[in-house]
C-alpha atoms as a PDB file:
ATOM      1  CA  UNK A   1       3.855 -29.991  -7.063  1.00  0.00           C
ATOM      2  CA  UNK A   2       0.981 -27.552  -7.429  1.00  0.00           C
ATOM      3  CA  UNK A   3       1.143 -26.919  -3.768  1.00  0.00           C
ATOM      4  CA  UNK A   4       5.011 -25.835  -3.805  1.00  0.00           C
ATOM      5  CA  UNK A   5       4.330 -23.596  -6.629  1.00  0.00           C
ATOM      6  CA  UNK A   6       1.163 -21.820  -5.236  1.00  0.00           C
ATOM      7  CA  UNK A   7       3.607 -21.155  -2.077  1.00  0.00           C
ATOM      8  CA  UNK A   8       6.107 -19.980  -4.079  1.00  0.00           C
ATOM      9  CA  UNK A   9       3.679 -18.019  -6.277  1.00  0.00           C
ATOM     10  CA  UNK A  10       2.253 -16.291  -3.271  1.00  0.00           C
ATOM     11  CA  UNK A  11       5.586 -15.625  -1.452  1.00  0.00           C
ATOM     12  CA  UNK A  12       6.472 -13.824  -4.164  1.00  0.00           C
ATOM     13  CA  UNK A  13       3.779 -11.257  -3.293  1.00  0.00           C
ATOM     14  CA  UNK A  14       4.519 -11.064   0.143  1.00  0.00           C
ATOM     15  CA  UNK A  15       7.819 -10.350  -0.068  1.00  0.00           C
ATOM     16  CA  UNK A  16       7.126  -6.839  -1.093  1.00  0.00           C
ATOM     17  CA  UNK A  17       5.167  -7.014   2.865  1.00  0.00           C
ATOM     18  CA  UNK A  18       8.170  -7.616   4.313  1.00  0.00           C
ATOM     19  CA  UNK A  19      10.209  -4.694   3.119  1.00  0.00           C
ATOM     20  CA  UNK A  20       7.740  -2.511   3.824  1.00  0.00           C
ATOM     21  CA  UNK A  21       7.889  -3.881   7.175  1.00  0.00           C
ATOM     22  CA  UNK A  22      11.321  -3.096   7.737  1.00  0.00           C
ATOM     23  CA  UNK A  23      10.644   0.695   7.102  1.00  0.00           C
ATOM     24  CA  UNK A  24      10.660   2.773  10.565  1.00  0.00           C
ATOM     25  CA  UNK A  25       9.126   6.061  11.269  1.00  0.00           C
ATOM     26  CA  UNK A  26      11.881   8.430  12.263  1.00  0.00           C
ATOM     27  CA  UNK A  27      10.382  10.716  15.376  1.00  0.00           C
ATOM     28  CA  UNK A  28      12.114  11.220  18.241  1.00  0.00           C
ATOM     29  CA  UNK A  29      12.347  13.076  21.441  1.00  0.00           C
ATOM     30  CA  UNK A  30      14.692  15.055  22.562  1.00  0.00           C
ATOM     31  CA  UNK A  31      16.450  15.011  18.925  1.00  0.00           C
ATOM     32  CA  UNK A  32      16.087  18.502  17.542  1.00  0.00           C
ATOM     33  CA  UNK A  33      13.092  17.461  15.287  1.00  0.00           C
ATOM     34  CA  UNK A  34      10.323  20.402  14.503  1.00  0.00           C
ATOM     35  CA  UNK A  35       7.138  20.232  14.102  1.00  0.00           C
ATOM     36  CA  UNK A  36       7.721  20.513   9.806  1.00  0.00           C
ATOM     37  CA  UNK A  37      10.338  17.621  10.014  1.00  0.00           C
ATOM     38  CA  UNK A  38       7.975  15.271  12.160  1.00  0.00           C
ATOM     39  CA  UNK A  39       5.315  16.201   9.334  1.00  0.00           C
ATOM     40  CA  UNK A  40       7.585  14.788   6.565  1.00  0.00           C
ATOM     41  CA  UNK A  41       8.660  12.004   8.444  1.00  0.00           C
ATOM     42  CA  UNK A  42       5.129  10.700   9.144  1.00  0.00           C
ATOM     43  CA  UNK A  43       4.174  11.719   5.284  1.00  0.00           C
ATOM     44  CA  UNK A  44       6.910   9.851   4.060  1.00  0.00           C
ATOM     45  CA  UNK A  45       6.071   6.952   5.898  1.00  0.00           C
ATOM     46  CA  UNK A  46       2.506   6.759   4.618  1.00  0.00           C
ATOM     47  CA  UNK A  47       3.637   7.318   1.311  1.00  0.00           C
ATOM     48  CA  UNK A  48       6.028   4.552   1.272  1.00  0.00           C
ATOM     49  CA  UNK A  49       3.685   2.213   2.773  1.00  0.00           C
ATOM     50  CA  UNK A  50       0.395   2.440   1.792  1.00  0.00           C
ATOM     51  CA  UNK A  51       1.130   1.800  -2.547  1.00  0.00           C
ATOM     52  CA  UNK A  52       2.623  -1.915  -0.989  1.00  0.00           C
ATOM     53  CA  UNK A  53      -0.300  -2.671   0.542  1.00  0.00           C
ATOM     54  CA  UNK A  54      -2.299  -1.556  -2.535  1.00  0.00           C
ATOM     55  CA  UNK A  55      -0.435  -3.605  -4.904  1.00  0.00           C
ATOM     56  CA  UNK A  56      -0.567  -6.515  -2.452  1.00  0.00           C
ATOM     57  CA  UNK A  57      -4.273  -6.572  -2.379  1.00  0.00           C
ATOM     58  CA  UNK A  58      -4.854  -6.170  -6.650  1.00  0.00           C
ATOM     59  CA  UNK A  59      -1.753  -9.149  -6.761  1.00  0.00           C
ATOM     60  CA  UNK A  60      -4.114 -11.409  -4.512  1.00  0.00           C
ATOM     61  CA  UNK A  61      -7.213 -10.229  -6.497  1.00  0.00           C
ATOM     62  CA  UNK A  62      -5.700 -11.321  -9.577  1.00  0.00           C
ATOM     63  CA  UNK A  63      -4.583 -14.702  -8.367  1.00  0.00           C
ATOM     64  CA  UNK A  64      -8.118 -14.985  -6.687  1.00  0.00           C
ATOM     65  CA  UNK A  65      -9.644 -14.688 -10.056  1.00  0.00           C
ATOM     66  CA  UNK A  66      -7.224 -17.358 -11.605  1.00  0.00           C
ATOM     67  CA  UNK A  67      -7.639 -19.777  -8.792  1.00  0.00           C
ATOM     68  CA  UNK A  68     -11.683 -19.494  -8.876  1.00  0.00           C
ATOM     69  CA  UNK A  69     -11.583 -21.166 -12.592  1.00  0.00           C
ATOM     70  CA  UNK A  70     -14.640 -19.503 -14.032  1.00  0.00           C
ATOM     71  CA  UNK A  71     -16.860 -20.177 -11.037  1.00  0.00           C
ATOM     72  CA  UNK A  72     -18.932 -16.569 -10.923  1.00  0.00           C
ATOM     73  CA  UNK A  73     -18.426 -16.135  -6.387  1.00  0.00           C
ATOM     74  CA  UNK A  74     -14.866 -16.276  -6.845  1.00  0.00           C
ATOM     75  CA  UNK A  75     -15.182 -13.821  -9.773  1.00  0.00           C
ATOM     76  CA  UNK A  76     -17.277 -11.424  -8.479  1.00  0.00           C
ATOM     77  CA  UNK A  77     -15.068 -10.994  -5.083  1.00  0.00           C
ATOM     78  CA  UNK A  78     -11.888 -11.548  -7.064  1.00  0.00           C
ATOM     79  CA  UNK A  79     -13.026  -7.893  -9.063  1.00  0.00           C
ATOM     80  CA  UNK A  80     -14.347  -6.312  -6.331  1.00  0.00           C
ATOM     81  CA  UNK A  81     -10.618  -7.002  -4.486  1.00  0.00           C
ATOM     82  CA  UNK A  82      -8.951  -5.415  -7.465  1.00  0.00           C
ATOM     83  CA  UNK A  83     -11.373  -2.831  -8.038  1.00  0.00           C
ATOM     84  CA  UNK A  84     -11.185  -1.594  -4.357  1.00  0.00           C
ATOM     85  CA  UNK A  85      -7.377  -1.623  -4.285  1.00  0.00           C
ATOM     86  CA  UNK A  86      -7.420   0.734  -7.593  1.00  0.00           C
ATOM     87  CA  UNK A  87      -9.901   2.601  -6.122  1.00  0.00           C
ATOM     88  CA  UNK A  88      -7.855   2.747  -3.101  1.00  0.00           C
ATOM     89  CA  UNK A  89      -4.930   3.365  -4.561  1.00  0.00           C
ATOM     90  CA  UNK A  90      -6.863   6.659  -6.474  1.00  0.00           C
ATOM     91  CA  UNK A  91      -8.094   8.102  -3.285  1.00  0.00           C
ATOM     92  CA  UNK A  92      -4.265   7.621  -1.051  1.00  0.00           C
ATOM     93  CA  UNK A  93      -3.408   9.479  -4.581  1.00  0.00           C
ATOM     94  CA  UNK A  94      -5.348  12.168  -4.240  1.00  0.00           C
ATOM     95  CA  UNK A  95      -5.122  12.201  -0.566  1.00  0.00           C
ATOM     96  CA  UNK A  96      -1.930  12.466  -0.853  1.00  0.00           C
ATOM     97  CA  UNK A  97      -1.827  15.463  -3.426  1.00  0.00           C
ATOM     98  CA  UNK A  98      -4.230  17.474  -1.174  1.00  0.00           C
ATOM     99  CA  UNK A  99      -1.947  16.810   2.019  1.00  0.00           C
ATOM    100  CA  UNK A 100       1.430  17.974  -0.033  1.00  0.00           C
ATOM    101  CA  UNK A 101      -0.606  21.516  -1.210  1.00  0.00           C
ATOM    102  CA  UNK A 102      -1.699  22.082   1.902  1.00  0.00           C
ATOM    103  CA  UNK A 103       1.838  21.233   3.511  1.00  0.00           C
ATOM    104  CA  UNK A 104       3.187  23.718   1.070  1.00  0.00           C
ATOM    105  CA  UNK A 105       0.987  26.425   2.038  1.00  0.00           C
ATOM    106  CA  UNK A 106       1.428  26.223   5.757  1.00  0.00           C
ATOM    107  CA  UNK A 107       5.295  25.670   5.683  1.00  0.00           C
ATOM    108  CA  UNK A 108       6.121  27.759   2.781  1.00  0.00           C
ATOM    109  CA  UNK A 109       4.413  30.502   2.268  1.00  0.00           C
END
């Protein structure tokens, strides 16, 4: 029984994987696209994307930590997961911030 509901348990945060699998990056040729649209497209994308992944990796962190029952390895690499996919997370943030400023200089101004 604790088998089923691990695999249950852990299904539940793939499935998020899956949707974001599903996405597709709209560039074409031939289709009228410029340069600006191809920007967004790919921006978009890597927006969309990237926060699943994050929140995929602090979910298995977390259950790391509860499967590891107090033993200090599993711990130590269950925090390290979940700080590196908040840390992560921070830096496609801020990435992301910089990229948008910089898009809106170059294509608005």
């Amino acid at each position: 029984m604790r088998i089923f509901s691990f695999i249950l348990l852990l299904g539940g945060f793939l499935a998020p994987l899956t949707a974001a699998a599903q996405r597709t990056l709209k560039i074409g040729v031939d289709t009228g696209l410029t340069l600006k649209q191809v920007f967004e497209n790919i921006l978009i994308f890597m927006v969309q994307l990237i926060p699943v992944y994050a929140v995929a990796a602090f979910m298995i962190g977390a259950l790391m930590m509860v499967i590891s029952r107090g033993k200090d390895d599993g711990i130590d690499k269950a925090k390290k997961l979940i700080i590196g996919s908040v840390v992560g997370m921070g830096v496609v943030l801020g990435a992301y911030a910089i990229v948008r400023t910089v898009y809106w200089f170059v294509f608005t101004l």
